[in-house]
N, C-alpha and C. Protein backbone atom coordinates (compact mmCIF):
# COMPACT_ATOMS: atom_id res chain seq x y z
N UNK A 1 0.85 -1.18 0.00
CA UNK A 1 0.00 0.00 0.00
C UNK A 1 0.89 1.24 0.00
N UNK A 2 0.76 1.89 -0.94
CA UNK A 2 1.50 3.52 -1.22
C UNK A 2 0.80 4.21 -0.04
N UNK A 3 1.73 5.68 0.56
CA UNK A 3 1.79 6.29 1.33
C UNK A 3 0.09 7.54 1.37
N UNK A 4 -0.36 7.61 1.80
CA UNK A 4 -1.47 8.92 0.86
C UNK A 4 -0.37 9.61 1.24
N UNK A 5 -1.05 10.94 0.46
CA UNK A 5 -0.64 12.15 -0.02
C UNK A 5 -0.62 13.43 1.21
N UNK A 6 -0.16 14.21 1.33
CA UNK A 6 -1.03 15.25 2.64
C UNK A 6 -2.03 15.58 2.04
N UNK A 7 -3.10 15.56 2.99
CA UNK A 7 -4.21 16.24 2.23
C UNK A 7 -4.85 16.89 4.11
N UNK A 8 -5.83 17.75 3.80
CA UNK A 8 -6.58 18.20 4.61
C UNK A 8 -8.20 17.12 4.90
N UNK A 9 -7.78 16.12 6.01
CA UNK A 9 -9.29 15.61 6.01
C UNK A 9 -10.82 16.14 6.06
N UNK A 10 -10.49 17.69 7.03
CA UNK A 10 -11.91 17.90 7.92
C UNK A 10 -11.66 19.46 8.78
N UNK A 11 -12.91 19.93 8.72
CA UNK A 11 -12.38 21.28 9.81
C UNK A 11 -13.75 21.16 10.57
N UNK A 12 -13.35 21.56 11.92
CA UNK A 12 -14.73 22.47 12.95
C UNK A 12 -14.44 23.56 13.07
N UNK A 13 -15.20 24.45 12.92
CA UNK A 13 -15.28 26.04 13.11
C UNK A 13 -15.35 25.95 14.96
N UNK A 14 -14.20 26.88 15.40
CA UNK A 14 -14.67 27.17 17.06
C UNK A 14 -14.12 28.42 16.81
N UNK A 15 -15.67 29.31 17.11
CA UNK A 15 -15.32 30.60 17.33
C UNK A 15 -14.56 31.50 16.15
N UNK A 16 -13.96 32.15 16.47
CA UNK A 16 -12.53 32.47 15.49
C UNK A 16 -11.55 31.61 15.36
N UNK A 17 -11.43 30.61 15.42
CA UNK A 17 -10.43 29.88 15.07
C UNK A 17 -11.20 28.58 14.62
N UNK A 18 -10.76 27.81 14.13
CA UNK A 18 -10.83 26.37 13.56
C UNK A 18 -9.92 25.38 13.85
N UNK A 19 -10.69 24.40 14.14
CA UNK A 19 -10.13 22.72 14.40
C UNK A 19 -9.48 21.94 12.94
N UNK A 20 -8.56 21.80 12.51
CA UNK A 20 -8.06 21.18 11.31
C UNK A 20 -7.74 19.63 11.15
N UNK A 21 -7.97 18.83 10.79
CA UNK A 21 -6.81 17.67 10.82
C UNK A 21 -6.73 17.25 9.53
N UNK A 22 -5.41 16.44 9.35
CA UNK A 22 -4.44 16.58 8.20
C UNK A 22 -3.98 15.47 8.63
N UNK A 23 -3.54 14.81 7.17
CA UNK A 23 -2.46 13.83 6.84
C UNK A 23 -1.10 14.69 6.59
N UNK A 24 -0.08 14.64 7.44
CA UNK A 24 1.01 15.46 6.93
C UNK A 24 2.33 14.33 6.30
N UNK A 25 3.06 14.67 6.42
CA UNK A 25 4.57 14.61 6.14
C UNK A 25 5.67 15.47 6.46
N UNK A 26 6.78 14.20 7.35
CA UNK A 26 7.62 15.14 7.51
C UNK A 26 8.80 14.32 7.33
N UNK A 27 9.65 14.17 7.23
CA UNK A 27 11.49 13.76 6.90
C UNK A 27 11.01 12.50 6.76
N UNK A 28 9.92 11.97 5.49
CA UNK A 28 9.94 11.16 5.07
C UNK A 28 8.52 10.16 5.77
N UNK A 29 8.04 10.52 6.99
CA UNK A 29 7.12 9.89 7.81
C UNK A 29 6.11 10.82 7.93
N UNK A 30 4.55 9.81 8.04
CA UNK A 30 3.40 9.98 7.50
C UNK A 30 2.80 10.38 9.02
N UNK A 31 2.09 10.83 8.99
CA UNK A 31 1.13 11.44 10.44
C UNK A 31 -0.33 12.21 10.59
N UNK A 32 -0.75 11.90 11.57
CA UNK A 32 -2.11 12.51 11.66
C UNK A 32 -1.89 13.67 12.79
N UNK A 33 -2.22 15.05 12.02
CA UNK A 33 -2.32 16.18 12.66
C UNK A 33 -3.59 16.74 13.15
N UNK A 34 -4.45 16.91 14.23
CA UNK A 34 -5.50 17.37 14.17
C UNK A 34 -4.84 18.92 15.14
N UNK A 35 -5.17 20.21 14.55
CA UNK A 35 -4.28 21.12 14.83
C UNK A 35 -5.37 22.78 14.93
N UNK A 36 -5.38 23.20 15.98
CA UNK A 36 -6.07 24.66 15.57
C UNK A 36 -5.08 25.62 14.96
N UNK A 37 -6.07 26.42 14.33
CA UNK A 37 -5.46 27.03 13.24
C UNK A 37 -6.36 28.82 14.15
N UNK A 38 -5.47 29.68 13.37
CA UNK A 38 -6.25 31.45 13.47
C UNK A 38 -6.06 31.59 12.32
N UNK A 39 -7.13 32.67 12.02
CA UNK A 39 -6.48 34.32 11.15
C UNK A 39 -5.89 34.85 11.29
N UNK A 40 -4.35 34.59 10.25
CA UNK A 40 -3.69 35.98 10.16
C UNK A 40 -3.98 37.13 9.81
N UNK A 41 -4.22 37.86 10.78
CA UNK A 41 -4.81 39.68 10.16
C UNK A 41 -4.04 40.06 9.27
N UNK A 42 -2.40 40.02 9.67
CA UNK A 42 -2.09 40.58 7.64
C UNK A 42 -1.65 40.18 7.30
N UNK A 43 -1.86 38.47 7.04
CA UNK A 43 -1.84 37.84 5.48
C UNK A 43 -3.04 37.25 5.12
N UNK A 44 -4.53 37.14 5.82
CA UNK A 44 -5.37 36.63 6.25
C UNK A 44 -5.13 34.74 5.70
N UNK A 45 -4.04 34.64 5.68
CA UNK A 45 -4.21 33.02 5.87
C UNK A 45 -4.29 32.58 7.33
N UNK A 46 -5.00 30.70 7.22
CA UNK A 46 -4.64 30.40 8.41
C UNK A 46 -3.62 29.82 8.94
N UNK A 47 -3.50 30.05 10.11
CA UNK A 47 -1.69 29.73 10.56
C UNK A 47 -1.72 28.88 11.72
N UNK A 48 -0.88 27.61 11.93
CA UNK A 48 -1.14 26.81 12.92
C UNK A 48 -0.94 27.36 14.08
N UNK A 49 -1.40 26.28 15.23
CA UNK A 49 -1.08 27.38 17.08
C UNK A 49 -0.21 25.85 17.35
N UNK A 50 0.55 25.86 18.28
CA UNK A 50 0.76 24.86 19.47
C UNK A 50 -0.32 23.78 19.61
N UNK A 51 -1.45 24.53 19.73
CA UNK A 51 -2.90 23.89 20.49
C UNK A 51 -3.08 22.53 19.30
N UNK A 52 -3.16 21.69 19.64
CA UNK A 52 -2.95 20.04 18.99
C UNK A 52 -2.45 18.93 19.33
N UNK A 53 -2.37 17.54 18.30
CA UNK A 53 -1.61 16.64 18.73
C UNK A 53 -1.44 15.98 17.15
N UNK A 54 -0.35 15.24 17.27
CA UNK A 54 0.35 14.72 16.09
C UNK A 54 -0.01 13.21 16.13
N UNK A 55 -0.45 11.98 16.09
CA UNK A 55 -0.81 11.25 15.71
C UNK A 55 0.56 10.55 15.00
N UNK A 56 1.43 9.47 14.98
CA UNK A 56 2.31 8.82 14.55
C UNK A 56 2.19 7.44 14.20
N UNK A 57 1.00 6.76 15.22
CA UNK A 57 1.21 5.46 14.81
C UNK A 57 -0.34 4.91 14.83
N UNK A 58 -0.45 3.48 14.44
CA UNK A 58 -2.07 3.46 14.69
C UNK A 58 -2.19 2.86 15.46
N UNK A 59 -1.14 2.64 16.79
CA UNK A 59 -2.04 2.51 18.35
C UNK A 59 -2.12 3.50 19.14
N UNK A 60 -1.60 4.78 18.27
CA UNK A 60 -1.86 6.01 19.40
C UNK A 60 -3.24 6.91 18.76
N UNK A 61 -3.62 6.51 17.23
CA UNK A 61 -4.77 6.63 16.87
C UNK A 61 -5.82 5.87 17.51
N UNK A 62 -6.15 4.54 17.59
CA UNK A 62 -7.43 3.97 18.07
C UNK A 62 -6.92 3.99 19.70
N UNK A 63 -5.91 4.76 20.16
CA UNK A 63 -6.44 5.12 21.57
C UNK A 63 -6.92 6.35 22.29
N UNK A 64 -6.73 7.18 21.19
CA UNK A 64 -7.33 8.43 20.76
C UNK A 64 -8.73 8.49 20.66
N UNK A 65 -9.14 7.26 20.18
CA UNK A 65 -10.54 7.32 19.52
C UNK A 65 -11.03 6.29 20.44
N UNK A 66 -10.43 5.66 21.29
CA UNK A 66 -11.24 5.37 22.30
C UNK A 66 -11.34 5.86 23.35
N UNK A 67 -10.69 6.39 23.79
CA UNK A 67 -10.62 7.73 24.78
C UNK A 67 -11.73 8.21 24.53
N UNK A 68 -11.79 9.46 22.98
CA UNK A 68 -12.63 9.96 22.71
C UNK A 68 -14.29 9.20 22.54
N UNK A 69 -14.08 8.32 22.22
CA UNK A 69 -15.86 7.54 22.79
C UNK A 69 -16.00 7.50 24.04
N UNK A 70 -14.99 6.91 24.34
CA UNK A 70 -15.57 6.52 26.29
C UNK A 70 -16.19 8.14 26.97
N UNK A 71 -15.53 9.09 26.45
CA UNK A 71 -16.01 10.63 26.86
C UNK A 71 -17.23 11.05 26.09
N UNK A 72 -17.77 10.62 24.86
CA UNK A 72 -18.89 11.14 24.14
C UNK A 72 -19.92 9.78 25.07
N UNK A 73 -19.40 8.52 25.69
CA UNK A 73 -20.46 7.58 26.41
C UNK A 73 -20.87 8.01 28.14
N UNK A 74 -19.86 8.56 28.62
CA UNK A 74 -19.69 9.18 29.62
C UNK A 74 -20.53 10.59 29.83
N UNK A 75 -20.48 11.38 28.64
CA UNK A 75 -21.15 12.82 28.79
C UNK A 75 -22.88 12.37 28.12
N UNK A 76 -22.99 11.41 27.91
CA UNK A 76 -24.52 10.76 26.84
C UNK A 76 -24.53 11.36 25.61
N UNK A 77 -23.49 11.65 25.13
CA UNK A 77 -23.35 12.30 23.44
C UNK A 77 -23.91 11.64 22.39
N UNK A 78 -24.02 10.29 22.52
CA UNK A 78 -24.10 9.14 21.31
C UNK A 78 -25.97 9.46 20.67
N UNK A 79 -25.79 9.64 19.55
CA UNK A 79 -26.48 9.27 18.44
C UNK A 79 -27.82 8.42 18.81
């Protein structure tokens, strides 16, 4: 299986800023970025913050995402 590409998966709007996540690349290795982003007032692009996490492997993904259920089962979020 070939590498994907970076691409931009998905955004949530919060407020003035936005929730991003991304397939990136970096010195050759593939990763999941889910990253807030602002407005630059003078370049009006958006520009990453600190505020995030990088994603490297896929047991730190499906523990991510089980974390994140056990908290959407915990708060009664579910569908």
């Amino acid at each position: 299986m070939s590498k994907p590409k970076p691409a931009k998966l998905g955004e949530i709007d919060k407020h003035e800023n936005k929730l991003e996540v991304w397939i990136q690349e970096y010195n050759g290795h593939t990763y999941l970025d889910a990253r807030e982003r602002y407005l630059c007032r003078e370049t009006k692009e958006w520009k990453p913050t600190k505020k995030g996490i990088t994603l490297t492997s896929a047991d730190e993904a499906q523990k991510i995402i089980s974390l994140l259920n056990e908290g959407v089962s915990k708060l009664g979020w579910e569908k």
